[in-house]
C-alpha atoms as a PDB file:
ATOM      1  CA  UNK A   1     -10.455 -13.104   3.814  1.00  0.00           C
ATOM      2  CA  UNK A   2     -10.824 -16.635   2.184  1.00  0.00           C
ATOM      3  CA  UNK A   3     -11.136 -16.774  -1.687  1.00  0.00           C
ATOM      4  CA  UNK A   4     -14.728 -18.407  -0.691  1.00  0.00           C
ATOM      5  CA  UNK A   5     -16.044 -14.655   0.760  1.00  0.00           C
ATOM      6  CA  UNK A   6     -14.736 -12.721  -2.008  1.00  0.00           C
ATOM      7  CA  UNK A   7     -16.534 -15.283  -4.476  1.00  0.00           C
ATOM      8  CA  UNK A   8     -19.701 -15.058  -2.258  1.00  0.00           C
ATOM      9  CA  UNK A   9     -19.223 -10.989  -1.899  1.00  0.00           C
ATOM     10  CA  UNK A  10     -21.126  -8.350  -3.231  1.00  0.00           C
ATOM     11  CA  UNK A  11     -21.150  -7.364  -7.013  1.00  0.00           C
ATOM     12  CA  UNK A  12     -21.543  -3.812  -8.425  1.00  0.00           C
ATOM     13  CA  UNK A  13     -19.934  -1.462  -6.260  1.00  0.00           C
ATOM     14  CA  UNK A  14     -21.404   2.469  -7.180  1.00  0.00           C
ATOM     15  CA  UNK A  15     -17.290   3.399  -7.644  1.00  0.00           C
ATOM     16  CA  UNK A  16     -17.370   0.602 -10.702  1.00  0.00           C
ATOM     17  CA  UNK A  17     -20.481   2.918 -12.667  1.00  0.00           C
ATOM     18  CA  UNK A  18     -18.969   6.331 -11.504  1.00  0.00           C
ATOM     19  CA  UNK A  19     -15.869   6.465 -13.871  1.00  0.00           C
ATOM     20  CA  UNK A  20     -17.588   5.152 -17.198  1.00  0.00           C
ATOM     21  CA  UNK A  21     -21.227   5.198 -16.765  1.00  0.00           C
ATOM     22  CA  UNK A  22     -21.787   4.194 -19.991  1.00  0.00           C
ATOM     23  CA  UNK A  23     -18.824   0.739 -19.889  1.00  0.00           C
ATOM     24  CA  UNK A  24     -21.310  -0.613 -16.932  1.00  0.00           C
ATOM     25  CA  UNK A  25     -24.796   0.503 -18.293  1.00  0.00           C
ATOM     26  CA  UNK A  26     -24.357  -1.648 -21.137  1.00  0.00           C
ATOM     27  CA  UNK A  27     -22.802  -4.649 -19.684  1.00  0.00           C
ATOM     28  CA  UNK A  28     -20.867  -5.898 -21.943  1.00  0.00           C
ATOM     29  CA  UNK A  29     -19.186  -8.135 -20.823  1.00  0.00           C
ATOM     30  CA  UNK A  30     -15.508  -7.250 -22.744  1.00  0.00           C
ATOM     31  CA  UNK A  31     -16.042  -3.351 -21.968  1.00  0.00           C
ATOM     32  CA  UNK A  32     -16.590  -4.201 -18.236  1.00  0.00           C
ATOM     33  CA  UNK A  33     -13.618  -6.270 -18.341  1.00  0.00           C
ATOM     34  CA  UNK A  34     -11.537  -3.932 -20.191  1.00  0.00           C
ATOM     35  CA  UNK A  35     -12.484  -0.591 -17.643  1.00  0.00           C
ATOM     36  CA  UNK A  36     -11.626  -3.078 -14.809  1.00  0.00           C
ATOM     37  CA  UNK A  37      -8.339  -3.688 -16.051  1.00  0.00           C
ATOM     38  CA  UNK A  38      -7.428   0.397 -17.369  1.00  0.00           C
ATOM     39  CA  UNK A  39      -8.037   1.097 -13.958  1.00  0.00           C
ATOM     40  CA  UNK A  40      -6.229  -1.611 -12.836  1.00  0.00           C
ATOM     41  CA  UNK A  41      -3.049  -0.160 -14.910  1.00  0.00           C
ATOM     42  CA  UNK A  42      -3.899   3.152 -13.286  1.00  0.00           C
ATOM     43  CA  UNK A  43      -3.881   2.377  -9.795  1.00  0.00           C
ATOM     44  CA  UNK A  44      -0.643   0.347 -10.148  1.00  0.00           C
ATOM     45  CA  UNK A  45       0.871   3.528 -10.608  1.00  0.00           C
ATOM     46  CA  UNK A  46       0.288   4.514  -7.400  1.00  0.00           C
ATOM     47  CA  UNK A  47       0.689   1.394  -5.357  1.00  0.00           C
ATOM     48  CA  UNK A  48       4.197   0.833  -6.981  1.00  0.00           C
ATOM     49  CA  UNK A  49       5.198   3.649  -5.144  1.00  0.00           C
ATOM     50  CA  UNK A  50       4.722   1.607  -2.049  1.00  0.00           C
ATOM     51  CA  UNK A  51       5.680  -1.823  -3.013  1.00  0.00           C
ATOM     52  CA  UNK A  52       2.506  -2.809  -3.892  1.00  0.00           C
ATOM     53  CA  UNK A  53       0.718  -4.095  -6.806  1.00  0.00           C
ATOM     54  CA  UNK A  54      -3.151  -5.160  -7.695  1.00  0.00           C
ATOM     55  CA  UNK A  55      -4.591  -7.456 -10.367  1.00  0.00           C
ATOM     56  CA  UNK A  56      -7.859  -8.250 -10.982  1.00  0.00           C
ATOM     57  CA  UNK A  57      -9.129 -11.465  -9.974  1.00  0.00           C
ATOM     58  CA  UNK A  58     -11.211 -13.336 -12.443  1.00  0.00           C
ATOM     59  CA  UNK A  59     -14.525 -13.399  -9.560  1.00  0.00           C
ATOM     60  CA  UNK A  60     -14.953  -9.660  -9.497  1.00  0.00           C
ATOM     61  CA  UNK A  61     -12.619  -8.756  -6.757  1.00  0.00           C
ATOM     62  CA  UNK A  62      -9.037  -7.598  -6.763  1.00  0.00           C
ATOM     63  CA  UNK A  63      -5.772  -8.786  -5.404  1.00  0.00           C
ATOM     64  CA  UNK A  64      -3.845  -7.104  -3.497  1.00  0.00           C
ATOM     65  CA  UNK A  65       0.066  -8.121  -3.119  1.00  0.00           C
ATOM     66  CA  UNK A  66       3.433  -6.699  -2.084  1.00  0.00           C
ATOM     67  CA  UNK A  67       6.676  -7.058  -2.840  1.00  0.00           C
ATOM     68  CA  UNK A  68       7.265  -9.742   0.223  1.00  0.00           C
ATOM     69  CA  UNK A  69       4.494 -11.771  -0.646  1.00  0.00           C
ATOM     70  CA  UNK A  70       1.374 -10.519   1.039  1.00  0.00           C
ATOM     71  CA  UNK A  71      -1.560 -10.529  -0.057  1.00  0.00           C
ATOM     72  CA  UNK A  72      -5.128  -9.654   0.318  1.00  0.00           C
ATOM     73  CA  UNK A  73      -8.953  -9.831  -1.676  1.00  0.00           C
ATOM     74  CA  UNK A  74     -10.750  -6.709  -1.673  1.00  0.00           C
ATOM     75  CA  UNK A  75     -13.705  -6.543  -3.419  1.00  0.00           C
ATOM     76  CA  UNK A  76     -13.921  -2.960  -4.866  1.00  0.00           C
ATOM     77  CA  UNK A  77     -10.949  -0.145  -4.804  1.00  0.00           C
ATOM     78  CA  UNK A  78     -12.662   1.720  -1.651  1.00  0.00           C
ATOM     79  CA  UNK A  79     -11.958  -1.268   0.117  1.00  0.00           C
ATOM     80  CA  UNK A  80      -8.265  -1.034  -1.365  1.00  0.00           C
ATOM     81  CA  UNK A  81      -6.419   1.844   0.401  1.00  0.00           C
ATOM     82  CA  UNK A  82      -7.103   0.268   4.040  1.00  0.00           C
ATOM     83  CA  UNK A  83      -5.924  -2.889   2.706  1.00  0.00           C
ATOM     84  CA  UNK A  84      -3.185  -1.087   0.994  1.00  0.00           C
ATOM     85  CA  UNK A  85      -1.837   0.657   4.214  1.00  0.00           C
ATOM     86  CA  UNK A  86      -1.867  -2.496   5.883  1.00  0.00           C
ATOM     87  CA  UNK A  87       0.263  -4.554   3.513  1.00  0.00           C
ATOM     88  CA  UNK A  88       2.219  -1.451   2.945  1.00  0.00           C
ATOM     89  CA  UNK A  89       2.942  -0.822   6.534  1.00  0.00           C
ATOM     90  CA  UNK A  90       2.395   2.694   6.265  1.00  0.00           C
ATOM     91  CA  UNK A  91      -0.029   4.972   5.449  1.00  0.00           C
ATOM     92  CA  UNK A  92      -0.268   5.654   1.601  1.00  0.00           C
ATOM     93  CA  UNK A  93      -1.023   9.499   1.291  1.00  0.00           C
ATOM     94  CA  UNK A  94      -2.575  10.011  -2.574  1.00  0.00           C
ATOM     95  CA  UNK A  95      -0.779  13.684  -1.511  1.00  0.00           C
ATOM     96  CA  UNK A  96       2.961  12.349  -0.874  1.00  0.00           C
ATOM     97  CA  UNK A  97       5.677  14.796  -2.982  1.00  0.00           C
ATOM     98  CA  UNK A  98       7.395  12.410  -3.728  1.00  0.00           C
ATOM     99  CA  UNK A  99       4.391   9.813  -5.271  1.00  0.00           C
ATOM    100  CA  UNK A 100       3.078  12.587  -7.413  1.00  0.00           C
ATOM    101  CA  UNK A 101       6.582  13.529  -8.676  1.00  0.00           C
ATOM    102  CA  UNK A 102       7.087   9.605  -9.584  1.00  0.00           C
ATOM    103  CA  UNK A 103       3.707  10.123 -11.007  1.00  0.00           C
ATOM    104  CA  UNK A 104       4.628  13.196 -13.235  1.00  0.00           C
ATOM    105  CA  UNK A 105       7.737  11.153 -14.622  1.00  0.00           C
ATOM    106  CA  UNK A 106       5.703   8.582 -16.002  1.00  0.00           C
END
């Protein structure tokens, strides 16, 4: 996708007002902001694990890179984990052993 449709794409995904009801309800501008990026630091955790990282783009969307270069606009985290697997080049089980030991370490 072009950095045009992920400017042009749709805003408030019901995943964004599901974690902290109350960061979105208010829309504050710096506590939107500031949820986007904690879970931001969160899923990095997990997409380290397969050479992956995310960062939030300044239009609302997310990108998506890995460690060869890749990368990809997705405009909410559901729309992550198919980009994910893609880039990855494998699937990217939230289950693995050895993810959630990496995970425990932390």
């Amino acid at each position: 996708m072009c950095s045009l449709c992920g400017v042009l794409g749709g805003r408030g995904h019901w995943t964004d007002r599901a974690s902290n009801p109350e960061a979105f309800r208010a829309r504050a501008p710096s506590t939107v902001a500031a949820e986007r990026q904690r879970r931001t630091r969160l899923v990095n955790r997990v997409l380290g694990h397969y050479g992956l990282s995310l960062a939030d783009w300044p239009a609302g969307a997310f990108v998506l890179r890995s460690h060869t270069g890749k990368t990809e606009l997705v405009d909410n985290l559901t729309e992550l984990w198919d980009a994910a697997e893609i880039l990855a080049g494998r699937a990217c089980d939230p289950l693995d052993g050895d993810l959630l030991a990496a995970l425990e370490e932390c």
